[in-house]
C-alpha atoms as a PDB file:
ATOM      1  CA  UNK A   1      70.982 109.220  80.532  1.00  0.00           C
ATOM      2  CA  UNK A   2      68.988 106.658  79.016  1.00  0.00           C
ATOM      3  CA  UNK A   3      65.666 107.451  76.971  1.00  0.00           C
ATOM      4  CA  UNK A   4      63.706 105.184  79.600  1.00  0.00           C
ATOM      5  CA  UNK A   5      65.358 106.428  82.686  1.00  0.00           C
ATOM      6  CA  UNK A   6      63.279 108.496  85.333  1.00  0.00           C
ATOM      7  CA  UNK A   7      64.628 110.354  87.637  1.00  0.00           C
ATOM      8  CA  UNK A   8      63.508 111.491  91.041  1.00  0.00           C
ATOM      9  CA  UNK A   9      63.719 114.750  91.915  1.00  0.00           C
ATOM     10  CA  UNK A  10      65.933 116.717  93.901  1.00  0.00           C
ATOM     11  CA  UNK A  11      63.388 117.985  96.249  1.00  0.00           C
ATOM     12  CA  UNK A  12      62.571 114.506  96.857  1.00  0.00           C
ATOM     13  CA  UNK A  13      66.180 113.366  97.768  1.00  0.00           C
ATOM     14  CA  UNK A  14      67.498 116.263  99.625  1.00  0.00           C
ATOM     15  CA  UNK A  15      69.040 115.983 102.701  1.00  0.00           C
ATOM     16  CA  UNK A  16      69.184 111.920 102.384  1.00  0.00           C
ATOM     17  CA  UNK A  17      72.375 110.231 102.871  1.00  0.00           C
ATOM     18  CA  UNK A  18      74.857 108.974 100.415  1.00  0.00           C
ATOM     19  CA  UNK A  19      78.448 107.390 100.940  1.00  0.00           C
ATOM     20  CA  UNK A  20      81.176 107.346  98.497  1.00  0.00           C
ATOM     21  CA  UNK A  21      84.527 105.322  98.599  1.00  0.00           C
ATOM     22  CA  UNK A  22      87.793 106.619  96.885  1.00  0.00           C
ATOM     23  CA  UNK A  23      86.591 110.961  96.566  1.00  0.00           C
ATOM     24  CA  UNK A  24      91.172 111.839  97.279  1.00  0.00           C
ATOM     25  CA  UNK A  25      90.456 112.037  93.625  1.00  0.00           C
ATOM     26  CA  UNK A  26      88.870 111.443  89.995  1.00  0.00           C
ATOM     27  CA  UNK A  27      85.672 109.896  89.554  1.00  0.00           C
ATOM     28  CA  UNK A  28      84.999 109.730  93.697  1.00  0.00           C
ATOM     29  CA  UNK A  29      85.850 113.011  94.516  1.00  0.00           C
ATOM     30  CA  UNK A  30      83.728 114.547  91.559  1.00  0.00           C
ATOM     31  CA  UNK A  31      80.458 113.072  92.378  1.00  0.00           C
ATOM     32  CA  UNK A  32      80.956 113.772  95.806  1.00  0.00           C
ATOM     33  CA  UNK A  33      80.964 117.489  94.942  1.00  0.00           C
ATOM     34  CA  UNK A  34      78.169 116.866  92.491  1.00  0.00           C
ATOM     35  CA  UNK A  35      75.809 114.935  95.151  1.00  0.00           C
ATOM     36  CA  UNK A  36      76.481 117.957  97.584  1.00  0.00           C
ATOM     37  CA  UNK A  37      75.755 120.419  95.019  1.00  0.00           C
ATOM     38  CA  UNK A  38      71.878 118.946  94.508  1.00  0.00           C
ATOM     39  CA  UNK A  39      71.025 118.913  98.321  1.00  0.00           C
ATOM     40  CA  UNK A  40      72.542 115.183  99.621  1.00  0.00           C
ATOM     41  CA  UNK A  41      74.031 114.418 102.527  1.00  0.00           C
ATOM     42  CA  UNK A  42      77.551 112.961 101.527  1.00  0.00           C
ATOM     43  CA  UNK A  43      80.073 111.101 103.643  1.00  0.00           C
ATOM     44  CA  UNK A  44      83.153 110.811 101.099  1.00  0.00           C
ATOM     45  CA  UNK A  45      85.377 108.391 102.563  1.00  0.00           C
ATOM     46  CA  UNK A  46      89.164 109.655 101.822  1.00  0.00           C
ATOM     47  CA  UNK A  47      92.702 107.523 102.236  1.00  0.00           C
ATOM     48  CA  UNK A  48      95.076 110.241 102.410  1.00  0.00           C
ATOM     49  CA  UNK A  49      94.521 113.259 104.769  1.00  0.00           C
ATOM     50  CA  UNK A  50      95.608 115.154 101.641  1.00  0.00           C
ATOM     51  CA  UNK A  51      92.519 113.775  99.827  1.00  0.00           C
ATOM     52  CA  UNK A  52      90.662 115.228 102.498  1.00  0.00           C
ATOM     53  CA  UNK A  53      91.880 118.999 102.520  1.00  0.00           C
ATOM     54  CA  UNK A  54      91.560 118.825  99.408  1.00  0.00           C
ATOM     55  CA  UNK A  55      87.921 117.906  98.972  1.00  0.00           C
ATOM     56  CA  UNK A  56      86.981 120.339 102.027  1.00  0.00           C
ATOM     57  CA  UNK A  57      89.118 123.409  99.990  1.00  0.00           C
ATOM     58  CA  UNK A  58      86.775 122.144  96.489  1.00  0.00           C
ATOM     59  CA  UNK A  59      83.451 122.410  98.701  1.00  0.00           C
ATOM     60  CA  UNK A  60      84.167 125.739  99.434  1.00  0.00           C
ATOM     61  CA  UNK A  61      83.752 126.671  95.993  1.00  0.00           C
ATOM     62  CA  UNK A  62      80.348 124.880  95.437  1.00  0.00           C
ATOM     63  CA  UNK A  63      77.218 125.952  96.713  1.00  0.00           C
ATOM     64  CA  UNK A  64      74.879 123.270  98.016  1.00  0.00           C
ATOM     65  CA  UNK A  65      71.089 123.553  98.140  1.00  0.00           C
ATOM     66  CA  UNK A  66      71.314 122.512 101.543  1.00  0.00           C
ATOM     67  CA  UNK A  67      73.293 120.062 101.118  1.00  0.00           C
ATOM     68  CA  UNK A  68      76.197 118.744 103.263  1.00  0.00           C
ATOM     69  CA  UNK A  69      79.932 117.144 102.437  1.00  0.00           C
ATOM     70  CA  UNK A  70      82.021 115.671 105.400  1.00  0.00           C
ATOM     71  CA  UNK A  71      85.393 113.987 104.169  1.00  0.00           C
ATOM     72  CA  UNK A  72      86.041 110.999 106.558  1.00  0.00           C
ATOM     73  CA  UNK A  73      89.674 109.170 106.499  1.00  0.00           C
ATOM     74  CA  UNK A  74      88.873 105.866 105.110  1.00  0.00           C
ATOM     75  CA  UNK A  75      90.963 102.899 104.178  1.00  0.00           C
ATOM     76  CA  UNK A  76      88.450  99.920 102.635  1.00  0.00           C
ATOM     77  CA  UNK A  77      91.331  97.230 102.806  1.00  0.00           C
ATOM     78  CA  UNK A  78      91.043  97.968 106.765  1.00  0.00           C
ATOM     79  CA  UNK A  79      88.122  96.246 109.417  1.00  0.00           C
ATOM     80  CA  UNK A  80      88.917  99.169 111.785  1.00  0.00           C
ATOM     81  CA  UNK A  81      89.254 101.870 109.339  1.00  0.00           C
ATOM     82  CA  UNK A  82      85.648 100.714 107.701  1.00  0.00           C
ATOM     83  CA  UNK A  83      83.915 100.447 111.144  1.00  0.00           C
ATOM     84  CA  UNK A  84      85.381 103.631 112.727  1.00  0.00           C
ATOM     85  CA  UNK A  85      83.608 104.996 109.368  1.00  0.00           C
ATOM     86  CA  UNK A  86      80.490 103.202 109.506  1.00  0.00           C
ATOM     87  CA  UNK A  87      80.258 103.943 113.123  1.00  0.00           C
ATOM     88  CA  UNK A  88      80.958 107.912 112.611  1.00  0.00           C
ATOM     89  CA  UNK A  89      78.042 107.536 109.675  1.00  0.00           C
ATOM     90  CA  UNK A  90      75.647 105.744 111.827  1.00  0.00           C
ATOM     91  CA  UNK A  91      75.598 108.453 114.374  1.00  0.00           C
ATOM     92  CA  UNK A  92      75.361 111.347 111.955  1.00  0.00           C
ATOM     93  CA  UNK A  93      72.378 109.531 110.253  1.00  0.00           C
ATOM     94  CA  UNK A  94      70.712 107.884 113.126  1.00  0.00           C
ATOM     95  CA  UNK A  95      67.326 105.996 112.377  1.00  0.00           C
ATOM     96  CA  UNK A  96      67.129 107.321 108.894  1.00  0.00           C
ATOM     97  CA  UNK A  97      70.097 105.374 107.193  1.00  0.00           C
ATOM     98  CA  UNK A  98      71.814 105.765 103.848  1.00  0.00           C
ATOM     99  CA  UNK A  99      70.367 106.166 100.732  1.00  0.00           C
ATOM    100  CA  UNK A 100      73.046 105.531  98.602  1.00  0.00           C
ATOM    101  CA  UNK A 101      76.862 103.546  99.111  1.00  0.00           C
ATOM    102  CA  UNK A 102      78.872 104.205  96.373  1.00  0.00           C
ATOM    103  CA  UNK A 103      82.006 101.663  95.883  1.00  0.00           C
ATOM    104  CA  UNK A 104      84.298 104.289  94.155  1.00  0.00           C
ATOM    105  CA  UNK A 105      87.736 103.174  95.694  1.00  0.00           C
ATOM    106  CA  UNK A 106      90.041 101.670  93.263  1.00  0.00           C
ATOM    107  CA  UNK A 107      94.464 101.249  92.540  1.00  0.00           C
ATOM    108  CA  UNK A 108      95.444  99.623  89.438  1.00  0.00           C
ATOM    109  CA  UNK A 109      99.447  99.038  88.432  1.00  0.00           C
ATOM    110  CA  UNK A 110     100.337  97.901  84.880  1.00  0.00           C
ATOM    111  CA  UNK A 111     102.698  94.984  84.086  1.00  0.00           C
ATOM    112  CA  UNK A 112     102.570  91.334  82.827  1.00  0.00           C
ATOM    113  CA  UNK A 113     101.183  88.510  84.476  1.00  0.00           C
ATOM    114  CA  UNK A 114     104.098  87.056  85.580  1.00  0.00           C
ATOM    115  CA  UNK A 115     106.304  90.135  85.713  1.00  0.00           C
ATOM    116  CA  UNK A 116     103.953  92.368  88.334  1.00  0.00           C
ATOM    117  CA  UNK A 117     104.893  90.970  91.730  1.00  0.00           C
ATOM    118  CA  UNK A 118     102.689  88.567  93.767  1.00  0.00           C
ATOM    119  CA  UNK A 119     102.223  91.180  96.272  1.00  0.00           C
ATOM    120  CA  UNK A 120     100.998  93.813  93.837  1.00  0.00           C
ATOM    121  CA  UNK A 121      98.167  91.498  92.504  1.00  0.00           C
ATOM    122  CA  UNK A 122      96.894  90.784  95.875  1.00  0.00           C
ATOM    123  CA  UNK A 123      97.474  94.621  96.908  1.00  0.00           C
ATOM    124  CA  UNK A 124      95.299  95.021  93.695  1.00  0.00           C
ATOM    125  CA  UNK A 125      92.139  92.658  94.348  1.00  0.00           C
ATOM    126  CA  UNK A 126      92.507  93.774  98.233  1.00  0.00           C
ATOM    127  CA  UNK A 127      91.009  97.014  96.995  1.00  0.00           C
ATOM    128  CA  UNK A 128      89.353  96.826  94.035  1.00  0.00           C
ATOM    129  CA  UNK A 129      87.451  93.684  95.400  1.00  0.00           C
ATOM    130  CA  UNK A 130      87.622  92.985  99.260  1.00  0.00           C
ATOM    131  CA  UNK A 131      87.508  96.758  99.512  1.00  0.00           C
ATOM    132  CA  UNK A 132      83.574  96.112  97.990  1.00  0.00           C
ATOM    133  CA  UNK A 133      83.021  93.749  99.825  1.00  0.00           C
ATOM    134  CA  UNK A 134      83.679  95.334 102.986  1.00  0.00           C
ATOM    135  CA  UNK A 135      81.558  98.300 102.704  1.00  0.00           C
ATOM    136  CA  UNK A 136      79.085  96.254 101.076  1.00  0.00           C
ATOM    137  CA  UNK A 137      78.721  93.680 104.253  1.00  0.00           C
ATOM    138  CA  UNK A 138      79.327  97.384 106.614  1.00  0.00           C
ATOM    139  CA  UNK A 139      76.841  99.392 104.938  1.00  0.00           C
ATOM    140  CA  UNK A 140      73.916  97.125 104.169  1.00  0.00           C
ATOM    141  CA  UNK A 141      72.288  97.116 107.153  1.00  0.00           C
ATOM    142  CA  UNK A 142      71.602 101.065 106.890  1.00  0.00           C
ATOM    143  CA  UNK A 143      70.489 100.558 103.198  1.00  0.00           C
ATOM    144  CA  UNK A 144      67.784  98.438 105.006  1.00  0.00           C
ATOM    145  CA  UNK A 145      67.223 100.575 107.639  1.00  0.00           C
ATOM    146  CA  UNK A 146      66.606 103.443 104.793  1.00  0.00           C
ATOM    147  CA  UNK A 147      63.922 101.113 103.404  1.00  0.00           C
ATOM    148  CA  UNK A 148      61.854 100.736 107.047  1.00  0.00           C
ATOM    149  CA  UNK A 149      61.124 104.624 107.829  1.00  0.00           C
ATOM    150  CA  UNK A 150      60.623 105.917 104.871  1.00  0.00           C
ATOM    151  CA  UNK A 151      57.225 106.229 103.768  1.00  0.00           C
ATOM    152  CA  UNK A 152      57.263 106.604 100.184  1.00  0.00           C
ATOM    153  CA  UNK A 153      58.455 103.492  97.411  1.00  0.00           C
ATOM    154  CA  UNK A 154      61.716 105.334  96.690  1.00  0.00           C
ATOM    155  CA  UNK A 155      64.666 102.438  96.781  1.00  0.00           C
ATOM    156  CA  UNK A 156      68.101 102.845  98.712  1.00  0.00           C
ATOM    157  CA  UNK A 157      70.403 101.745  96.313  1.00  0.00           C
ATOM    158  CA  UNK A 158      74.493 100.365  95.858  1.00  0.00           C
ATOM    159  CA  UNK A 159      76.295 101.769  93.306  1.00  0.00           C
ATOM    160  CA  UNK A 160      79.887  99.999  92.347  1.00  0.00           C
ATOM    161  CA  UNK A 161      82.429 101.339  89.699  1.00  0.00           C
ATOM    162  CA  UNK A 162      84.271  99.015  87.716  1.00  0.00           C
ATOM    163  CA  UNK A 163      85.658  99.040  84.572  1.00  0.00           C
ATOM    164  CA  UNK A 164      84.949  97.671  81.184  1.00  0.00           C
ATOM    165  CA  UNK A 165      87.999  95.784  81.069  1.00  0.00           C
ATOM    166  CA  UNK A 166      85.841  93.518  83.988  1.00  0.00           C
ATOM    167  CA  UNK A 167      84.632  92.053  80.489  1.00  0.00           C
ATOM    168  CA  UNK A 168      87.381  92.807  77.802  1.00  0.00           C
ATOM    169  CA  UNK A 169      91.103  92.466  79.761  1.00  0.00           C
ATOM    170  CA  UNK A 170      93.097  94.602  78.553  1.00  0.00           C
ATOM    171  CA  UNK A 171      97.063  93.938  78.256  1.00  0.00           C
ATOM    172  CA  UNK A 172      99.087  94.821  81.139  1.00  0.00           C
ATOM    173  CA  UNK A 173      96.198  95.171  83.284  1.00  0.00           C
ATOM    174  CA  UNK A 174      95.523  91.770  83.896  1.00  0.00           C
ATOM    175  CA  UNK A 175      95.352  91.993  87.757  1.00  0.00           C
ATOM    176  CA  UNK A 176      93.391  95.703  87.177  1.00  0.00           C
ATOM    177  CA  UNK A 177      90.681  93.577  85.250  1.00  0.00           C
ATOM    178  CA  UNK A 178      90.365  90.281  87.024  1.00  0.00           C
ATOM    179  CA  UNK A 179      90.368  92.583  90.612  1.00  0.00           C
ATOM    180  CA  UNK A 180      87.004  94.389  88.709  1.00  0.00           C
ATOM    181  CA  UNK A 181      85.460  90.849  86.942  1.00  0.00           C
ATOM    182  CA  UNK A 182      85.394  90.148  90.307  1.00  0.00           C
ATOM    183  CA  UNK A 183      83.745  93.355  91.914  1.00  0.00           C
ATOM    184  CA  UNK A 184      81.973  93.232  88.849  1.00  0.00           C
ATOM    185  CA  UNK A 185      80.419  89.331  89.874  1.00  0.00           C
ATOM    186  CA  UNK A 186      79.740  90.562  93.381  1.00  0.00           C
ATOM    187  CA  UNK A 187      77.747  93.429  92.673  1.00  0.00           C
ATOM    188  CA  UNK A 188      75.550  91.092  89.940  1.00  0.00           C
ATOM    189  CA  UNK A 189      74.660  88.717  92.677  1.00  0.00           C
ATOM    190  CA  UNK A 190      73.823  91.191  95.358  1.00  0.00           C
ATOM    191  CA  UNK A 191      71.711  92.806  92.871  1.00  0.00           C
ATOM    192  CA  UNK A 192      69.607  89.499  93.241  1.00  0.00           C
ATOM    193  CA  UNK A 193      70.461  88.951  96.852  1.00  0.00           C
ATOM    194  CA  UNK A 194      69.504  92.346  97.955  1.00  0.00           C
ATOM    195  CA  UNK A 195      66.153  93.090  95.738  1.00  0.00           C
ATOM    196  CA  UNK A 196      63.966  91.246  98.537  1.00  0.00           C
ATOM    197  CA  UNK A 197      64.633  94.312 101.068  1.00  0.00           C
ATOM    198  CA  UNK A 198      64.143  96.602  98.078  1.00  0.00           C
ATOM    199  CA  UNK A 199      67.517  97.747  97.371  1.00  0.00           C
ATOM    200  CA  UNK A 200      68.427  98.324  94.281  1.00  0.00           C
ATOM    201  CA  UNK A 201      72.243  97.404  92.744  1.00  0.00           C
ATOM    202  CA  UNK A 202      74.090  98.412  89.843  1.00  0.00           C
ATOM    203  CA  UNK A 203      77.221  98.599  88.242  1.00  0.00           C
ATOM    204  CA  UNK A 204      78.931 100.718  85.942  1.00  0.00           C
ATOM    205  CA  UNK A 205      81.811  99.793  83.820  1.00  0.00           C
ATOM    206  CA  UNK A 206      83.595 103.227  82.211  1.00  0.00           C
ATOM    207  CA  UNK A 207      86.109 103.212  79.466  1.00  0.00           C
ATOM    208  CA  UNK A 208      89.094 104.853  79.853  1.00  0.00           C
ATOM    209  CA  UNK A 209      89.300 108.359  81.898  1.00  0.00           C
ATOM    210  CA  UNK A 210      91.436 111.065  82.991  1.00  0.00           C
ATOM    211  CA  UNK A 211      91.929 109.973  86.663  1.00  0.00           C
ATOM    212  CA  UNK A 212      95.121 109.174  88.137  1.00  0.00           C
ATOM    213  CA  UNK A 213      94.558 105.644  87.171  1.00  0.00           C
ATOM    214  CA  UNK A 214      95.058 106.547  83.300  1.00  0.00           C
ATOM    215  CA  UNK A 215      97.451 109.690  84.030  1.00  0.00           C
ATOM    216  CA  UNK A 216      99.755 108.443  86.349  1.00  0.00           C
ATOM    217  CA  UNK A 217     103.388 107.981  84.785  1.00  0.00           C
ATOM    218  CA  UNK A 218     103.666 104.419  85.770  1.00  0.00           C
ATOM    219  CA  UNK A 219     106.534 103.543  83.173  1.00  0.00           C
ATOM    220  CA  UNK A 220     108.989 103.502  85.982  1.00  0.00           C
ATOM    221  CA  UNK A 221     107.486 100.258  87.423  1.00  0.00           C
ATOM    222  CA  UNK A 222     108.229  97.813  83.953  1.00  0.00           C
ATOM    223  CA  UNK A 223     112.006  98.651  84.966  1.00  0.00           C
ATOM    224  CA  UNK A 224     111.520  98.020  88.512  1.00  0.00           C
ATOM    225  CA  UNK A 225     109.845  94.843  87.488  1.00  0.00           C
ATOM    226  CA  UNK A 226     112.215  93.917  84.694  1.00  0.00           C
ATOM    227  CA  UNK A 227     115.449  94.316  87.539  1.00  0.00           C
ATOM    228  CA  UNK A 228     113.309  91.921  89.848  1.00  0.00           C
ATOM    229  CA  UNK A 229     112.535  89.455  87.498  1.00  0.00           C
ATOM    230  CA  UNK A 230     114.335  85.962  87.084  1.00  0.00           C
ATOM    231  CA  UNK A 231     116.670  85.308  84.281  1.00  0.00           C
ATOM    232  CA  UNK A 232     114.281  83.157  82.599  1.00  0.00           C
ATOM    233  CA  UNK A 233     111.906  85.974  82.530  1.00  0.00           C
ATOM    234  CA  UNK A 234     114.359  88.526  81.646  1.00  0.00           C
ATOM    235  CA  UNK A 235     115.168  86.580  77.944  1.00  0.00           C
ATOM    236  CA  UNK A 236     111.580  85.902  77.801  1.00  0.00           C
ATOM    237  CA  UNK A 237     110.249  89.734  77.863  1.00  0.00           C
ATOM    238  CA  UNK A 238     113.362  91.758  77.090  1.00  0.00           C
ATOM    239  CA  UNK A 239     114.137  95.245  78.621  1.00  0.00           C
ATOM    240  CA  UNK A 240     111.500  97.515  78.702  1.00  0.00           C
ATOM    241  CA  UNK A 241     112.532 101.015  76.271  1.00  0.00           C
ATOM    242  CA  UNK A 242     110.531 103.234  79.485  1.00  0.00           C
ATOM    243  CA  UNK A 243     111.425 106.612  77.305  1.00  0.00           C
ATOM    244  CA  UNK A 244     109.209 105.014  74.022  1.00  0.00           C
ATOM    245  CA  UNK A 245     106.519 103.194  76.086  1.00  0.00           C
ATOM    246  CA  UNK A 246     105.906 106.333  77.936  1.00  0.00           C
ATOM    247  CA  UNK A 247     105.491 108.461  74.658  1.00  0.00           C
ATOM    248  CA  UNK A 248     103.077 105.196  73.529  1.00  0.00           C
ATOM    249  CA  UNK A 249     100.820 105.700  76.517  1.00  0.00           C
ATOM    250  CA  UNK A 250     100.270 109.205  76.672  1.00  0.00           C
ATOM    251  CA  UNK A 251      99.648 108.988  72.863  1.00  0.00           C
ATOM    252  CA  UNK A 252      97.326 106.026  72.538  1.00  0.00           C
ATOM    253  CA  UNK A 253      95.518 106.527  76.197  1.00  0.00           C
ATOM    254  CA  UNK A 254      96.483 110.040  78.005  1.00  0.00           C
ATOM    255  CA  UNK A 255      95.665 111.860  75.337  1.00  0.00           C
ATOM    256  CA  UNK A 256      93.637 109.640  73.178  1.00  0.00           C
ATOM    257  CA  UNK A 257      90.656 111.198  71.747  1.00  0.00           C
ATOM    258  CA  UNK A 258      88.593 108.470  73.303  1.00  0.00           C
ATOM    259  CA  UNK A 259      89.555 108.892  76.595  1.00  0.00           C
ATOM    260  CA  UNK A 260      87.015 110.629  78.653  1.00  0.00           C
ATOM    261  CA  UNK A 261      87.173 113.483  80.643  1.00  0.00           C
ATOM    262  CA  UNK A 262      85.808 112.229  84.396  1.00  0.00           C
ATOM    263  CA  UNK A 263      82.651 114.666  84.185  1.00  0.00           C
ATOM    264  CA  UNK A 264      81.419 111.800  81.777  1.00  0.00           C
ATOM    265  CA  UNK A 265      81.389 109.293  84.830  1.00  0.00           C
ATOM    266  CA  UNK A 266      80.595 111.618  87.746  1.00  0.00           C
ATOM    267  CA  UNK A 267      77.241 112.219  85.151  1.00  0.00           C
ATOM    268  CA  UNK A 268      76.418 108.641  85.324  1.00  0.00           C
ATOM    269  CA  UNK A 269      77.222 108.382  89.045  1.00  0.00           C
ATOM    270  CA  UNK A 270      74.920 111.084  90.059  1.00  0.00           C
ATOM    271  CA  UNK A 271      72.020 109.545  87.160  1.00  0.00           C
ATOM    272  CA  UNK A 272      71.902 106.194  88.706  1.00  0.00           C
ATOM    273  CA  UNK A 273      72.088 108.072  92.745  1.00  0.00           C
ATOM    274  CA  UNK A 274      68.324 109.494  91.437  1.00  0.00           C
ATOM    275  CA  UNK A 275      67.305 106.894  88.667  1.00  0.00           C
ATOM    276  CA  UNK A 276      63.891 105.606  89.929  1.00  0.00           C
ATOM    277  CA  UNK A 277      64.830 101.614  88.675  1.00  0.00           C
ATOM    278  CA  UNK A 278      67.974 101.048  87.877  1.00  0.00           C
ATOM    279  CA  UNK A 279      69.892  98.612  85.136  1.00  0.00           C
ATOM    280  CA  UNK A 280      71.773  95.896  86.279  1.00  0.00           C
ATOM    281  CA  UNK A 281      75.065  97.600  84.621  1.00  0.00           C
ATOM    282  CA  UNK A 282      76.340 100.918  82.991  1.00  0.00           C
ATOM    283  CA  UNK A 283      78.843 100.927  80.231  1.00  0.00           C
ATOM    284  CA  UNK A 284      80.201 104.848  79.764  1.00  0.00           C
ATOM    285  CA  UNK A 285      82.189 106.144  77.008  1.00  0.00           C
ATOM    286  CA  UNK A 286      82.083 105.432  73.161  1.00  0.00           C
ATOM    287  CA  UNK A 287      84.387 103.036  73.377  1.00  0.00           C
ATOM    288  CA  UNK A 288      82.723 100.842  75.607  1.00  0.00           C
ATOM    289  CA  UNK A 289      80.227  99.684  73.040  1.00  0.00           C
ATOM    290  CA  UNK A 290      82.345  99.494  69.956  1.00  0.00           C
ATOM    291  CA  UNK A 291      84.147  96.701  72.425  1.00  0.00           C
ATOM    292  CA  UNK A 292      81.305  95.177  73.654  1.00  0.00           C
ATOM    293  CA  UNK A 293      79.935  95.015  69.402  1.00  0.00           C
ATOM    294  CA  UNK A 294      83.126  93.163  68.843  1.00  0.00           C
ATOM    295  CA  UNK A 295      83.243  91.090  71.424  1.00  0.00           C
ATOM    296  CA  UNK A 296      79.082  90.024  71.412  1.00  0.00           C
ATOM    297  CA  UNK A 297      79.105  90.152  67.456  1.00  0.00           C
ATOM    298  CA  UNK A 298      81.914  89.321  65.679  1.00  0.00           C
ATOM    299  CA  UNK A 299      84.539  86.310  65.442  1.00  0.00           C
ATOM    300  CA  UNK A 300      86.464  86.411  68.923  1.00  0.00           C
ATOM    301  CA  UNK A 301      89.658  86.147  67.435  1.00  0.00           C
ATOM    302  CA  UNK A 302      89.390  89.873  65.641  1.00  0.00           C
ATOM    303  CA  UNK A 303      89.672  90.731  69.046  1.00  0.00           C
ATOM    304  CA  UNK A 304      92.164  88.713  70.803  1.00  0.00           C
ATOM    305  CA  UNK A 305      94.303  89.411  68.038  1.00  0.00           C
ATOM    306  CA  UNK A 306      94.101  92.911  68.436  1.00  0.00           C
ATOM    307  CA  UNK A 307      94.720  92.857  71.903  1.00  0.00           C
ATOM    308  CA  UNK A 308      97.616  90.332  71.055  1.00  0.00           C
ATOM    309  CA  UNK A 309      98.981  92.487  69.262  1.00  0.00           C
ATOM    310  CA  UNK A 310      99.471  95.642  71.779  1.00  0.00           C
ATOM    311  CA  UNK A 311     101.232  93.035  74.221  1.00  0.00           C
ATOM    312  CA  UNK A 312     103.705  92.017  71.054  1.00  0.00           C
ATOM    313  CA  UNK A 313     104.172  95.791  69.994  1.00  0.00           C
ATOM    314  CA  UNK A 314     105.009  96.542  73.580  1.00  0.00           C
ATOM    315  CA  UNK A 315     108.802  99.015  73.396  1.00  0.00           C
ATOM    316  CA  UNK A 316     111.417  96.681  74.271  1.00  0.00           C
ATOM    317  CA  UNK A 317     115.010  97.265  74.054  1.00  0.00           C
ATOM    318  CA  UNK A 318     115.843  93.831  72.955  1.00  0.00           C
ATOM    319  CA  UNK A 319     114.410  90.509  73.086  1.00  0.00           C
ATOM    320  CA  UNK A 320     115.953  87.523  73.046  1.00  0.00           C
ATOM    321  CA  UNK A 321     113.796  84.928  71.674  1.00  0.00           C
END
């Protein structure tokens, strides 16, 4: 938490209603827990029916001061899916509204620009963006509707995740980081958009963490790439060595020391669900500023270069250049 951040308290939020995207796992399904734990009302929109036996065998283990968790199936790059949720929402929460809409719900796949297929970078900002922006134009008007019975100043407020690559790409995650630039943009301007009705927007932008994003074995998809690629492309990148790029990313991100645990983000989720004002973004993890010094501060090629060179350093069988 921030030194200047005040928080309201428990007593005063319990029982109100907060929405979360993306809680099958990681950052999602954490603060849905968390939020339940302090007294909220939580609707934790799952994709998987997995996600959501999951999530109902975790609540069993937490006890809520009176607070309540129902996992909904939910699929944000889906019309229906969204308004079968909102519409399951607004009858639970009836003339009160939500207090809080969390935009947790995120996919990333690694590869180069112009190796990761067309479809995946679509399949990519369909989530990570249009997903936003569909529970953002769903769920506003019961952010508003929070704001005309209650009878105290306390703001409803939307909460996206993105990523600090939104500001710093990082290598192989070029779709990943253009897919949260862009939720990144949208969230900015409804932060102005939205103030008038007194809601309250924010963003925040994690390093690295231990969710299935970062842990997932993807190595299998640069091969699966490579054999899809043209010829052209093939000479140009080389075969991908999977065996040595998968020891390289569970070395240098799995189990990099500055890769965060998730408890470091569900913190900041449930902070900013009961921060009186909130910032316009959130950067988490040490990392995130020694990037942000670099890129503000210094010369912007000490940085491209190093990020140049991870995409030259990338294992490769041979290359033919």
């Amino acid at each position: 938490m921030f030194p200047f951040d005040s928080l309201l308290s428990t007593d005063q939020l319990k029982g109100h209603a907060v929405v979360i995207s993306g809680c099958d796992t990681g950052f999602g399904h954490g603060a849905s827990l968390a939020l339940a734990k302090l007294g909220f009302n939580v609707f934790a929109g799952c994709y998987t029916t997995e996600g959501i036996a999951l999530l109902e065998r975790a609540a069993l283990d937490v006890k809520t001061e009176n607070g309540c968790l129902t996992p909904l199936r939910l699929d944000v790059t889906s019309d229906a899916s969204v308004a079968e949720f909102l519409e399951h929402i607004e009858r639970e929460t009836g003339p009160s509204g939500v207090y809080a809409l969390i935009n947790n719900a995120g996919i990333a796949d690694i590869g180069q620009i112009e190796m990761l297929p067309m479809a995946q970078h679509k399949a990519i900002m369909e989530v990570n963006y249009f997903g936003v922006l569909r529970m953002l134009r769903a769920f506003t008007p019961l952010l508003r509707r929070y704001t005309t019975v209650q009878t105290h100043t306390i703001k409803p407020r939307l909460i996206s995740i993105a990523s600090i690559s939104a500001r710093i790409p990082f290598p192989m995650f070029a779709a990943y980081s253009a897919s949260k630039h862009a939720c990144s943009a949208l969230t900015l301007a409804a932060r102005s958009e939205l103030s008038h009705f007194g809601i309250d927007v924010t963003t925040i932008e994690p390093f690295f963490a231990r969710t299935p994003i970062v842990t997932q074995d993807r190595s299998g998809m640069l091969m699966t790439q490579f054999l899809a690629a043209s010829e052209e492309l093939k000479a140009a990148y080389g075969e991908p060595d999977v065996e040595e790029f998968r020891k390289e990313s569970r070395k240098n991100v799995v189990d990099s020391y500055f890769t965060m645990d998730t408890e470091f983000v569900v913190d900041r989720i449930v902070q900013c669900v009961r921060t009186r004002n909130l910032s316009n973004r959130y950067s988490v993890g040490f990392m995130c500023y020694v990037l942000l010094f670099v890129h503000m501060f210094l010369p912007s090629w000490i940085l491209e270069n190093a990020l140049a060179d991870k995409t030259r350093k990338q294992p490769l069988k041979r290359q033919n250049l």
